[in-house]
C-alpha atoms as a PDB file:
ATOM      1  CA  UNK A   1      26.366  29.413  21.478  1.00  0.00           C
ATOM      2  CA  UNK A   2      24.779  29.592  17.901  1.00  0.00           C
ATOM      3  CA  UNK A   3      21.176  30.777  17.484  1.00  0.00           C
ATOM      4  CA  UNK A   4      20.778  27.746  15.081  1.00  0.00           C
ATOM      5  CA  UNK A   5      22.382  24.609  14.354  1.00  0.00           C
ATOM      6  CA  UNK A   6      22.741  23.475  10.414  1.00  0.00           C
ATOM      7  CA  UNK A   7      23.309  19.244  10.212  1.00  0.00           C
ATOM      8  CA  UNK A   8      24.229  17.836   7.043  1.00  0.00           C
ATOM      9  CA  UNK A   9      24.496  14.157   7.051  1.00  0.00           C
ATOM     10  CA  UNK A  10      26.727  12.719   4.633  1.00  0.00           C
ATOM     11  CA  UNK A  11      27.135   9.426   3.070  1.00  0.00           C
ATOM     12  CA  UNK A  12      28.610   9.009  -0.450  1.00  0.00           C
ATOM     13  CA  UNK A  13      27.545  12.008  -1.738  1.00  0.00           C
ATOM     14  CA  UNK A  14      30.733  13.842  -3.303  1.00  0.00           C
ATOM     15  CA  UNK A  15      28.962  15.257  -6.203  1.00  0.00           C
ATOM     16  CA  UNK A  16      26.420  16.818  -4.487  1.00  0.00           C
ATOM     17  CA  UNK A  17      28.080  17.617  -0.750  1.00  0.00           C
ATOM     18  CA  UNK A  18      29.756  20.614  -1.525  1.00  0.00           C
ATOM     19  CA  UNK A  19      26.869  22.837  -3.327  1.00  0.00           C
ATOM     20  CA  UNK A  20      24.941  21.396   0.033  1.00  0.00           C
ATOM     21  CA  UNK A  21      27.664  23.228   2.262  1.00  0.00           C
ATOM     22  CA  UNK A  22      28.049  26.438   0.440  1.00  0.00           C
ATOM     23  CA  UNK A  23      24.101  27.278   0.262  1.00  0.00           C
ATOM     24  CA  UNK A  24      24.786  27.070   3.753  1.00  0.00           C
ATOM     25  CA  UNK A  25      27.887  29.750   4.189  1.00  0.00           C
ATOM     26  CA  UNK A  26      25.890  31.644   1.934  1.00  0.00           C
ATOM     27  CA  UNK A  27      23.413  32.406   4.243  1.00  0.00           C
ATOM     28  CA  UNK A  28      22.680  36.024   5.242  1.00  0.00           C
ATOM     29  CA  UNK A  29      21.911  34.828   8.478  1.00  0.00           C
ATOM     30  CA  UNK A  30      25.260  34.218  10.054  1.00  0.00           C
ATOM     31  CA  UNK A  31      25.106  33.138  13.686  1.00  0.00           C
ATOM     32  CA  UNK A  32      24.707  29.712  12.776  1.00  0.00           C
ATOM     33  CA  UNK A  33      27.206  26.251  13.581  1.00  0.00           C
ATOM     34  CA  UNK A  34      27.202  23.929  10.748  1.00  0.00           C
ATOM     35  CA  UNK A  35      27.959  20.040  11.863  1.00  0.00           C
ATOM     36  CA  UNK A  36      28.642  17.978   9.165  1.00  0.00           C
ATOM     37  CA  UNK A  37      28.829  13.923  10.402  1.00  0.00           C
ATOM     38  CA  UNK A  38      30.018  11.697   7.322  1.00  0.00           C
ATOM     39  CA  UNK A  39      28.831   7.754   8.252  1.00  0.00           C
ATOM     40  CA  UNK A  40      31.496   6.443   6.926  1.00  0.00           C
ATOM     41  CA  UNK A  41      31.648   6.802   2.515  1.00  0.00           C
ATOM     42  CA  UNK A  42      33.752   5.423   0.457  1.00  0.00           C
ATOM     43  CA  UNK A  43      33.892   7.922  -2.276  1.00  0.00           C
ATOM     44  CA  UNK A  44      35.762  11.559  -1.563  1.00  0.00           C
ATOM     45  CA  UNK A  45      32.695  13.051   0.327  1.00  0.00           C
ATOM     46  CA  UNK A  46      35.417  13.336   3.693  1.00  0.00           C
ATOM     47  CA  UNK A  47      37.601  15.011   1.850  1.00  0.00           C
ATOM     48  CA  UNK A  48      35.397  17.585   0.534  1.00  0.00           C
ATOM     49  CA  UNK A  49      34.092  18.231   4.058  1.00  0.00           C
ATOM     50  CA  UNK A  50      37.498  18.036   6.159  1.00  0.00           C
ATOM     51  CA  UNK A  51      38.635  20.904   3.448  1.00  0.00           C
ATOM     52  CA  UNK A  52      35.522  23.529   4.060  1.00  0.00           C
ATOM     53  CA  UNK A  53      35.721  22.923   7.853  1.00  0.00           C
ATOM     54  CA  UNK A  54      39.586  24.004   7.935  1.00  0.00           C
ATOM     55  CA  UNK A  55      38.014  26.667   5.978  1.00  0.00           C
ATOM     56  CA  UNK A  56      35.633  28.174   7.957  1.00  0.00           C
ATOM     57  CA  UNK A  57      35.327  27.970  12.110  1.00  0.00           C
ATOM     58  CA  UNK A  58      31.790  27.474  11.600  1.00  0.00           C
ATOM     59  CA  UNK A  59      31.881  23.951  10.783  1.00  0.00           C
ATOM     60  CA  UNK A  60      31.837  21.056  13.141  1.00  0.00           C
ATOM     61  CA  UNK A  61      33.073  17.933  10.783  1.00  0.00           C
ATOM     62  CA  UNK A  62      32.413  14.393  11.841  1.00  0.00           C
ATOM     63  CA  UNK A  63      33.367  11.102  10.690  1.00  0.00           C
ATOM     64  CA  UNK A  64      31.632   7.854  12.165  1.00  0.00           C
ATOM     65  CA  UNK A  65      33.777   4.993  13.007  1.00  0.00           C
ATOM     66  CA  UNK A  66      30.930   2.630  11.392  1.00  0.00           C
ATOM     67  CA  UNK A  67      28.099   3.237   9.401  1.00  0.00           C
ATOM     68  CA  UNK A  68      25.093   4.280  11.379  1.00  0.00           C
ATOM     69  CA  UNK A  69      22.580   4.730   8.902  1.00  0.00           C
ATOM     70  CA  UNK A  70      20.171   7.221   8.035  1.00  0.00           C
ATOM     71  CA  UNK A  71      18.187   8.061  10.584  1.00  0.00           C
ATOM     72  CA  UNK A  72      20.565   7.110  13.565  1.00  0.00           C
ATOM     73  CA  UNK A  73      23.035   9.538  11.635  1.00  0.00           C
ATOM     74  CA  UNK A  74      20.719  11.796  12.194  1.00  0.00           C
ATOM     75  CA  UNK A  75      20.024  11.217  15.807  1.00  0.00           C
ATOM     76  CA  UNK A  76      23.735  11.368  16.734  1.00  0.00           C
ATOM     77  CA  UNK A  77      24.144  14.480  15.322  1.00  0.00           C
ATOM     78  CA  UNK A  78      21.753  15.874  16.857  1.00  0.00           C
ATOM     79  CA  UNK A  79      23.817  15.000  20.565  1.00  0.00           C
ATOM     80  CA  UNK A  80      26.463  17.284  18.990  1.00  0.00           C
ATOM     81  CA  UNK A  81      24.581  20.749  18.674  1.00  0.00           C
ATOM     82  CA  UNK A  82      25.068  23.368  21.070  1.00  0.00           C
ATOM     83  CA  UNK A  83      21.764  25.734  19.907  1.00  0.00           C
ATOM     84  CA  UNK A  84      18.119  24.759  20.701  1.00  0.00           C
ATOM     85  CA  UNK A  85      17.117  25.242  16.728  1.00  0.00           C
ATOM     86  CA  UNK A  86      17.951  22.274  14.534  1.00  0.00           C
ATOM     87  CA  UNK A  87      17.828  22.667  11.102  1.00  0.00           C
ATOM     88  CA  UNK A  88      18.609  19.829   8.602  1.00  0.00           C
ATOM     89  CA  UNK A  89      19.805  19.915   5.223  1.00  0.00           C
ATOM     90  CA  UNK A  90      20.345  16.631   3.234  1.00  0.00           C
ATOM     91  CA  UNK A  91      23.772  16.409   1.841  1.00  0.00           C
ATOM     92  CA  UNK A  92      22.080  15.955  -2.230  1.00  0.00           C
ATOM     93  CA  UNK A  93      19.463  19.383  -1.552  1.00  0.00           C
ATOM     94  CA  UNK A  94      20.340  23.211  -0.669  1.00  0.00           C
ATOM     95  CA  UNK A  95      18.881  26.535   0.971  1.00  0.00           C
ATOM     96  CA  UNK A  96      18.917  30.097  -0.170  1.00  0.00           C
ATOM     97  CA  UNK A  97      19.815  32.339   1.230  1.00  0.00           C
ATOM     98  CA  UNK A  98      17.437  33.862   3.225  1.00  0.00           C
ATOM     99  CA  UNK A  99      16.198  30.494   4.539  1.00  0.00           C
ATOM    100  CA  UNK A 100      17.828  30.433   7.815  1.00  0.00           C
ATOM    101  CA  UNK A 101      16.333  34.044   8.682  1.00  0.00           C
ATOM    102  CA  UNK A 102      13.130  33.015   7.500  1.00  0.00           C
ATOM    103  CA  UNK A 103      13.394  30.546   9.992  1.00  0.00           C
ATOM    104  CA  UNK A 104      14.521  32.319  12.921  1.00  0.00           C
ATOM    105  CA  UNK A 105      12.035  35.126  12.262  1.00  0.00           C
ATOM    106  CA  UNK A 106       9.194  32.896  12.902  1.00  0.00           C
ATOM    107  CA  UNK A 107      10.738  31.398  15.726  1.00  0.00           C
ATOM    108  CA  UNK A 108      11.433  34.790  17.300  1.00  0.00           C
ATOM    109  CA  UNK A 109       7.424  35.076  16.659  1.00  0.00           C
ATOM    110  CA  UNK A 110       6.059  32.019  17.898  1.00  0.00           C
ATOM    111  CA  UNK A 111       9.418  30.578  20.138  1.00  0.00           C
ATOM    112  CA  UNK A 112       7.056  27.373  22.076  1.00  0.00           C
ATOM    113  CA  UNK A 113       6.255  26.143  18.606  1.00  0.00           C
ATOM    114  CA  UNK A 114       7.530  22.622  18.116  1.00  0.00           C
ATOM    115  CA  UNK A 115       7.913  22.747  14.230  1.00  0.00           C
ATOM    116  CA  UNK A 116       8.690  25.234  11.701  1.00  0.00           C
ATOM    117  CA  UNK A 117       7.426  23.864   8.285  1.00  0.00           C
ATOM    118  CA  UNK A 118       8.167  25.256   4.969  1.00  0.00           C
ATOM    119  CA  UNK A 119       5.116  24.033   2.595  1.00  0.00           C
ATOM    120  CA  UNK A 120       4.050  25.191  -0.588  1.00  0.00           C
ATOM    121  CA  UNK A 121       0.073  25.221  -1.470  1.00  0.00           C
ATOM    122  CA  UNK A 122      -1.091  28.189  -3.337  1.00  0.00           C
ATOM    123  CA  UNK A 123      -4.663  27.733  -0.934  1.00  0.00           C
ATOM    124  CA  UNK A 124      -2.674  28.732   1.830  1.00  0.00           C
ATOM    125  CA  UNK A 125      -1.072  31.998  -0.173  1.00  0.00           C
ATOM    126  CA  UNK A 126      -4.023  34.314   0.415  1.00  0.00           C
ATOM    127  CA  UNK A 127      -2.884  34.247   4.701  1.00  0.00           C
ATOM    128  CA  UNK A 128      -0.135  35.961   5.755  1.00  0.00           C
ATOM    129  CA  UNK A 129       2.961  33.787   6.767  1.00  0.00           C
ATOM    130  CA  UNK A 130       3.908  32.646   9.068  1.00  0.00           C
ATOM    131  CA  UNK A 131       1.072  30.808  10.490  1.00  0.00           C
ATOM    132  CA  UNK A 132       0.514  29.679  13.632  1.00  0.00           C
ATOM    133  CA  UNK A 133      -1.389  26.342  13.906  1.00  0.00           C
ATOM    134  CA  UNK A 134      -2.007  24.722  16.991  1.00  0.00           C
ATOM    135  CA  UNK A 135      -2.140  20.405  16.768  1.00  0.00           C
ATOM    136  CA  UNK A 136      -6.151  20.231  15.983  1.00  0.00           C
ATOM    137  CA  UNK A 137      -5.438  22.558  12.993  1.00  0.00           C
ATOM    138  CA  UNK A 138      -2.388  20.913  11.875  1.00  0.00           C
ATOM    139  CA  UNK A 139      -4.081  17.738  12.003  1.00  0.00           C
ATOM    140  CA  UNK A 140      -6.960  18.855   9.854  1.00  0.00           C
ATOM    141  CA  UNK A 141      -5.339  20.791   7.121  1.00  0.00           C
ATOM    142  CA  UNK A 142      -2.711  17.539   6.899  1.00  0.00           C
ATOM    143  CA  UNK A 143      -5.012  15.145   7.081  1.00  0.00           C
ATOM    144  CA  UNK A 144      -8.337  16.537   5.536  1.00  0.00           C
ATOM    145  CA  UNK A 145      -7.267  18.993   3.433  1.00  0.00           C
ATOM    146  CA  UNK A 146      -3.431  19.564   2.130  1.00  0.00           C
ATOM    147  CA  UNK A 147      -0.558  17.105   3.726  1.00  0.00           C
ATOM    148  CA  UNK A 148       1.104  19.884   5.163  1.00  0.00           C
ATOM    149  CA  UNK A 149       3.315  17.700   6.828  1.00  0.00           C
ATOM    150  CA  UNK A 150       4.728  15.376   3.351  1.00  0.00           C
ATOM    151  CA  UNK A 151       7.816  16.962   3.455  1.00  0.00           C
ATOM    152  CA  UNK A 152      11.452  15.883   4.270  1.00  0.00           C
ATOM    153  CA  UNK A 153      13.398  17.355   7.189  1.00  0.00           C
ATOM    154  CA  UNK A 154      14.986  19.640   4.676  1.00  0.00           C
ATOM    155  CA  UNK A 155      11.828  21.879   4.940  1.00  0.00           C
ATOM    156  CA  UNK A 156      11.533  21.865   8.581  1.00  0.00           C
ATOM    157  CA  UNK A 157      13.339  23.545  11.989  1.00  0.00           C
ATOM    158  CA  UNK A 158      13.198  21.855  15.064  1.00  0.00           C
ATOM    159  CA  UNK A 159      12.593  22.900  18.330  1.00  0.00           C
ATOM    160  CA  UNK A 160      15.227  20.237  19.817  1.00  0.00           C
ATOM    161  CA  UNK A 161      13.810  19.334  23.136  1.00  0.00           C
ATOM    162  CA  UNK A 162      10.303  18.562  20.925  1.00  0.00           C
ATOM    163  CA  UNK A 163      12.394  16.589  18.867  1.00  0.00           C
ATOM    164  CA  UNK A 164      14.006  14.944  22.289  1.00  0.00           C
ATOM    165  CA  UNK A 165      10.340  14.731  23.864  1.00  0.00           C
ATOM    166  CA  UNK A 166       8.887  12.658  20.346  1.00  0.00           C
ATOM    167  CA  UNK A 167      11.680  10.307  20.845  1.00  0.00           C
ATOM    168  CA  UNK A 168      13.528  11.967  17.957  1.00  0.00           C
ATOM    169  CA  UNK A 169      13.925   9.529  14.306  1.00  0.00           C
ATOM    170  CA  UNK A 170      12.609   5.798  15.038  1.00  0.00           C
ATOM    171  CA  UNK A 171      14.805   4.667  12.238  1.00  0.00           C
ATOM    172  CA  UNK A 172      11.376   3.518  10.024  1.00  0.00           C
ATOM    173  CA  UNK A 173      12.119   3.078   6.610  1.00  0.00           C
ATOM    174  CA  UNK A 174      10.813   5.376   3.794  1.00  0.00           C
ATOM    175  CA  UNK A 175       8.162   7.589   6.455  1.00  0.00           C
ATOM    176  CA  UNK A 176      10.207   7.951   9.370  1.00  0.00           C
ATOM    177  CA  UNK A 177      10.769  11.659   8.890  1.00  0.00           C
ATOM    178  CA  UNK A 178       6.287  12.019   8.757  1.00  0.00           C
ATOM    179  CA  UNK A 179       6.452   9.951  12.316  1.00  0.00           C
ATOM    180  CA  UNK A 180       8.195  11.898  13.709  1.00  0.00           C
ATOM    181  CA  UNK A 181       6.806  15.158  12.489  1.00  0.00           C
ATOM    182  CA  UNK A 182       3.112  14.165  13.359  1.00  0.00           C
ATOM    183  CA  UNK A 183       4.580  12.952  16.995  1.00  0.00           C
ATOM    184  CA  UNK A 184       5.513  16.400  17.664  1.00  0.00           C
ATOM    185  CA  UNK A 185       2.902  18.159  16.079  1.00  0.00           C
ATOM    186  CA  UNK A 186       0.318  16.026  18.089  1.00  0.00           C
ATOM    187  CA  UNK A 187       1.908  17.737  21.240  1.00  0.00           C
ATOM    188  CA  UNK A 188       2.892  21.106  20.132  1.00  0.00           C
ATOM    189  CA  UNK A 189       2.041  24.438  17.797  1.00  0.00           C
ATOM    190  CA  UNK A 190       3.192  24.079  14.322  1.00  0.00           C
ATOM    191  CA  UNK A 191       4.364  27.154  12.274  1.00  0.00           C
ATOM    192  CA  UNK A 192       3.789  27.187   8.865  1.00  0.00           C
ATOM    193  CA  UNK A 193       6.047  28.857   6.051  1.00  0.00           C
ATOM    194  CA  UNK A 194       6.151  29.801   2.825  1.00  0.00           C
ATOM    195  CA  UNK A 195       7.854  27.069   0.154  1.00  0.00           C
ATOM    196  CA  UNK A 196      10.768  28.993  -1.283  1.00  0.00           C
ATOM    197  CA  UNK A 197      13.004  28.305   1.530  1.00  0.00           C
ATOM    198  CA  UNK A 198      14.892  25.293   0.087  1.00  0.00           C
ATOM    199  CA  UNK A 199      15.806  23.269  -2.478  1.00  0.00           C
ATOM    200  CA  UNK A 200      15.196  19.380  -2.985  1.00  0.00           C
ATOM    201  CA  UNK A 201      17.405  18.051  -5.680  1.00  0.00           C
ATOM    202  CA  UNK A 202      15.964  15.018  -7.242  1.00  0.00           C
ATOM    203  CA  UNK A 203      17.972  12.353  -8.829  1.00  0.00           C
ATOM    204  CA  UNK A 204      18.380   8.473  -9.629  1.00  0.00           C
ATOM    205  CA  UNK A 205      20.559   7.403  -6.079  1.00  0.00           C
ATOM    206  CA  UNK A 206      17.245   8.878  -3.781  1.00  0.00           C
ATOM    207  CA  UNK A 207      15.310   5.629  -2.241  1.00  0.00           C
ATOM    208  CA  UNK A 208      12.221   7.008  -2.892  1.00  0.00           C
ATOM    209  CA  UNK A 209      12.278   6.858  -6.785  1.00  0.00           C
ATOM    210  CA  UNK A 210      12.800   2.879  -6.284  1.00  0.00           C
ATOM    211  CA  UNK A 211       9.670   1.262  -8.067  1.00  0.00           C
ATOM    212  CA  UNK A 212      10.505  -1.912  -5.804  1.00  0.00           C
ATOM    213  CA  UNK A 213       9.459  -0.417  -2.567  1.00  0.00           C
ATOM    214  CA  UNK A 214       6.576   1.939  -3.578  1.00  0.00           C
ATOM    215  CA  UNK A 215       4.271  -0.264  -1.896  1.00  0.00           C
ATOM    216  CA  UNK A 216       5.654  -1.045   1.261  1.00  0.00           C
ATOM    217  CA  UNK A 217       5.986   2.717   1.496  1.00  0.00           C
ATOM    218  CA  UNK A 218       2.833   3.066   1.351  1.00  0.00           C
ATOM    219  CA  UNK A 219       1.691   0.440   3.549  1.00  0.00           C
ATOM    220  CA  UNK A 220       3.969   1.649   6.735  1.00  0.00           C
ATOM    221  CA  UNK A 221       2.241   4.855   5.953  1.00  0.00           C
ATOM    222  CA  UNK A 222      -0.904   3.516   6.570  1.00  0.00           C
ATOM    223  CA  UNK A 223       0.403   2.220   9.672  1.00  0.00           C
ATOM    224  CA  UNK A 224       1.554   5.471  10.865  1.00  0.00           C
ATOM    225  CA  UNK A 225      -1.608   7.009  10.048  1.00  0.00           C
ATOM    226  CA  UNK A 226      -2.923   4.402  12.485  1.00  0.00           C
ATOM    227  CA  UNK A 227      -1.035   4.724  15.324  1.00  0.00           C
ATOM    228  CA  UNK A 228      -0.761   8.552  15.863  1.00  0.00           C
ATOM    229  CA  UNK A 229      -4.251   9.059  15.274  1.00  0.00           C
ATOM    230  CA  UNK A 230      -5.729   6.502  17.791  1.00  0.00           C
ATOM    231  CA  UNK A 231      -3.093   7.273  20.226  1.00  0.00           C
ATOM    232  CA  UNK A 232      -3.738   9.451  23.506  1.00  0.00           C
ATOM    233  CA  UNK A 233      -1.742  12.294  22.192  1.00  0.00           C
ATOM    234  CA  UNK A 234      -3.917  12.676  18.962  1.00  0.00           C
ATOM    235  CA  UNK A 235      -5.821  16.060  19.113  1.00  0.00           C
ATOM    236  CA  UNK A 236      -8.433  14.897  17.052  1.00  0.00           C
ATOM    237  CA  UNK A 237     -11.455  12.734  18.550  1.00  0.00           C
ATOM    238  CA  UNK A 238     -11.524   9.170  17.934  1.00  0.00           C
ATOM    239  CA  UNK A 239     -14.642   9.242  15.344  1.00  0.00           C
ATOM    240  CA  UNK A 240     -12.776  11.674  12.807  1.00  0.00           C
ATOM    241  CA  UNK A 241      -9.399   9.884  13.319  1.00  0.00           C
ATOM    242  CA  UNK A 242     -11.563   6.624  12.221  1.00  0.00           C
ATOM    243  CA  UNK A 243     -12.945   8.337   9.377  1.00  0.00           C
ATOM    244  CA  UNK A 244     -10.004   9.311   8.246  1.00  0.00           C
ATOM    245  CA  UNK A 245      -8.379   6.030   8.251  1.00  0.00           C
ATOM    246  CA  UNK A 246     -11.002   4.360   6.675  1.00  0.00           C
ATOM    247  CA  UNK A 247     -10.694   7.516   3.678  1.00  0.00           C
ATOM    248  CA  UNK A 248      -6.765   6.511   3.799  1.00  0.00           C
ATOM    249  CA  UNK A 249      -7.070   2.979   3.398  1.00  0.00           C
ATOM    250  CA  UNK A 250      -9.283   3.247   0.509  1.00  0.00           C
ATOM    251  CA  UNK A 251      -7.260   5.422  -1.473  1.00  0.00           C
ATOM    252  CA  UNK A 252      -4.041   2.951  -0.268  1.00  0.00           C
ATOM    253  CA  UNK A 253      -6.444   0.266  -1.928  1.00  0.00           C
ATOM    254  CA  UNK A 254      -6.506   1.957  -5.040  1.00  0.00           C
ATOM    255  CA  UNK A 255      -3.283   3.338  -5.590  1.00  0.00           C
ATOM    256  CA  UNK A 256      -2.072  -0.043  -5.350  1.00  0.00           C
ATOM    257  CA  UNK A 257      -4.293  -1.747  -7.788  1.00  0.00           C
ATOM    258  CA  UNK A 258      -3.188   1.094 -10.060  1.00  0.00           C
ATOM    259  CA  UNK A 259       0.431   1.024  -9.448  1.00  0.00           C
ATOM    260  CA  UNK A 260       0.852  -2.892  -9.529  1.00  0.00           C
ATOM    261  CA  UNK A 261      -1.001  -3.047 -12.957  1.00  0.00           C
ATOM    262  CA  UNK A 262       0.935  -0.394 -14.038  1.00  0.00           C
ATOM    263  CA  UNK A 263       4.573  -1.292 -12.850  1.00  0.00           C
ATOM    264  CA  UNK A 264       3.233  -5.249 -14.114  1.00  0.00           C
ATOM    265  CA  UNK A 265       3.168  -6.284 -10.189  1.00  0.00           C
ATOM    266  CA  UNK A 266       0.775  -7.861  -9.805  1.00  0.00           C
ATOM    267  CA  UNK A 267       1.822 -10.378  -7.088  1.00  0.00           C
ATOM    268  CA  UNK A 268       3.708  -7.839  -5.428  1.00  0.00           C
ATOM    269  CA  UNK A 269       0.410  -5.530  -4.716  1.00  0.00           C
ATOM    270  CA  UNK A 270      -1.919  -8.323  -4.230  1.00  0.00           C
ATOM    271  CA  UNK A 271       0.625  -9.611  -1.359  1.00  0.00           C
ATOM    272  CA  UNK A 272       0.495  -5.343  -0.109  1.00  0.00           C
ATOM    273  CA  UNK A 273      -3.437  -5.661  -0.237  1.00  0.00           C
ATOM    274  CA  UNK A 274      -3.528  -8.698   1.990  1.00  0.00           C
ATOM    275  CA  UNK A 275      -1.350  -6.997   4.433  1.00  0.00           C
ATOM    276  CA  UNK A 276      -3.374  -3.936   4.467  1.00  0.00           C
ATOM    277  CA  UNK A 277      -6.865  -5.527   4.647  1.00  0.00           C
ATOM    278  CA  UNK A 278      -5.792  -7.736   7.770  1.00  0.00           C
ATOM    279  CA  UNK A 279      -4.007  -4.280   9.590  1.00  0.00           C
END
């Protein structure tokens, strides 16, 4: 059995797929299996994968029947790894290579931690990594102080059966990779990293540079906020977690006021604020 398991979901992503496998084979950590599920494109993404895994033992290719979607892409694959460490990496972004030992090193150090986070913030430069944080201090350095948690599954490991145990990706458009994350840190020790263990390529085809759905983004945000921090699991007491939301919805006030007179919205973020005052 591999020590960790590499998933690359794929859909439509031919110019981009094949840099995402090789950062992977580069890897001077080796005892890895790489499963690669393709959910169903239409462009010559398939073909670029079937070729690398008759290549190399290593890699476990996939190819849906129908098209599963995002996040339920991701929660099939996750049924097909053998190892207890899940490690994403998005089909469009890359590692280097000495990601995946970065990774297991801290795991080897802390192996009941739930999450393994690479996050930049040169506050955080002056304490040795890794860092152990258990879910109180998690919470307050995400919510209070840096947002340790903003980051894509790209920058994270899993401990699978803390994956299993949150109830793995919801499916929730634009934040359901920061539900899921909270969920688990809420229960579990977090382990923070340094940020030079990947690469996130940004281009025009990524959902989150659509102007049209800044604002519900930001909204179901909100929402999340909400209902991990006044649920039972939340390590933080219910007057903070208040405080905090009330902090959040203010600033979700004015980012929209901004961002709708800016983007000439105007209906659009008046509609958002509605929705936000009566949540």
């Amino acid at each position: 059995m591999a020590k960790i398991s590499v998933i690359i979901t794929c859909y439509n992503r031919e110019e981009f797929i094949s840099n995402a496998i090789e950062s992977v084979l580069s890897s001077e950590f080796k005892d890895f299996e790489l499963i690669i599920v393709d959910d169903t494109s239409h462009d010559k993404s398939w073909e670029i994968i079937n070729k690398y895994s008759k290549d190399d033992s290593r890699i476990k290719a996939y190819r849906n029947e129908a098209n599963l979607g995002d996040y339920r892409n991701r929660n099939y694959s996750v049924t097909l790894c053998s190892s207890d460490l899940i490690k994403f990496v998005d089909s469009d972004d890359e590692i280097y290579p000495h990601s995946l030992t970065v990774f297991y090193d801290s795991f080897l150090q802390f192996p009941n931690a739930g999450l393994y986070v690479s996050s930049k913030y040169p506050e955080l430069l002056n304490k040795k990594f890794p860092i152990l944080l258990s879910p109180k201090e998690t919470f307050e350095i995400h919510f209070l102080q840096y947002g340790i948690l903003d980051v894509g599954p790209l920058s994270v490991m899993f401990n699978k059966k803390n994956l299993l145990m949150a109830g793995s990706f919801s499916g929730l458009r634009y934040v359901g990779d920061t539900e899921v994350f909270l969920k688990i840190a809420a229960r579990t020790s977090t382990v923070l990293l340094n940020g030079s263990l990947v690469f996130w390529r940004q281009h025009e085809g990524q959902e989150i540079k659509s102007e049209a759905l800044v604002f519900d983004r930001e909204r179901i945000s909100l929402k999340i906020y909400k209902e991990v921090l006044l649920s039972d699991n939340s390590p933080l007491n219910n007057r903070i977690s208040k405080k905090i939301l009330k902090h959040k919805k203010r600033e979700l006030i004015i980012s929209v006021i901004k961002k709708s007179i800016k983007l000439k919205k105007i209906i659009s973020g008046l509609n958002v604020l509605i929705k936000v005052i009566r949540d």
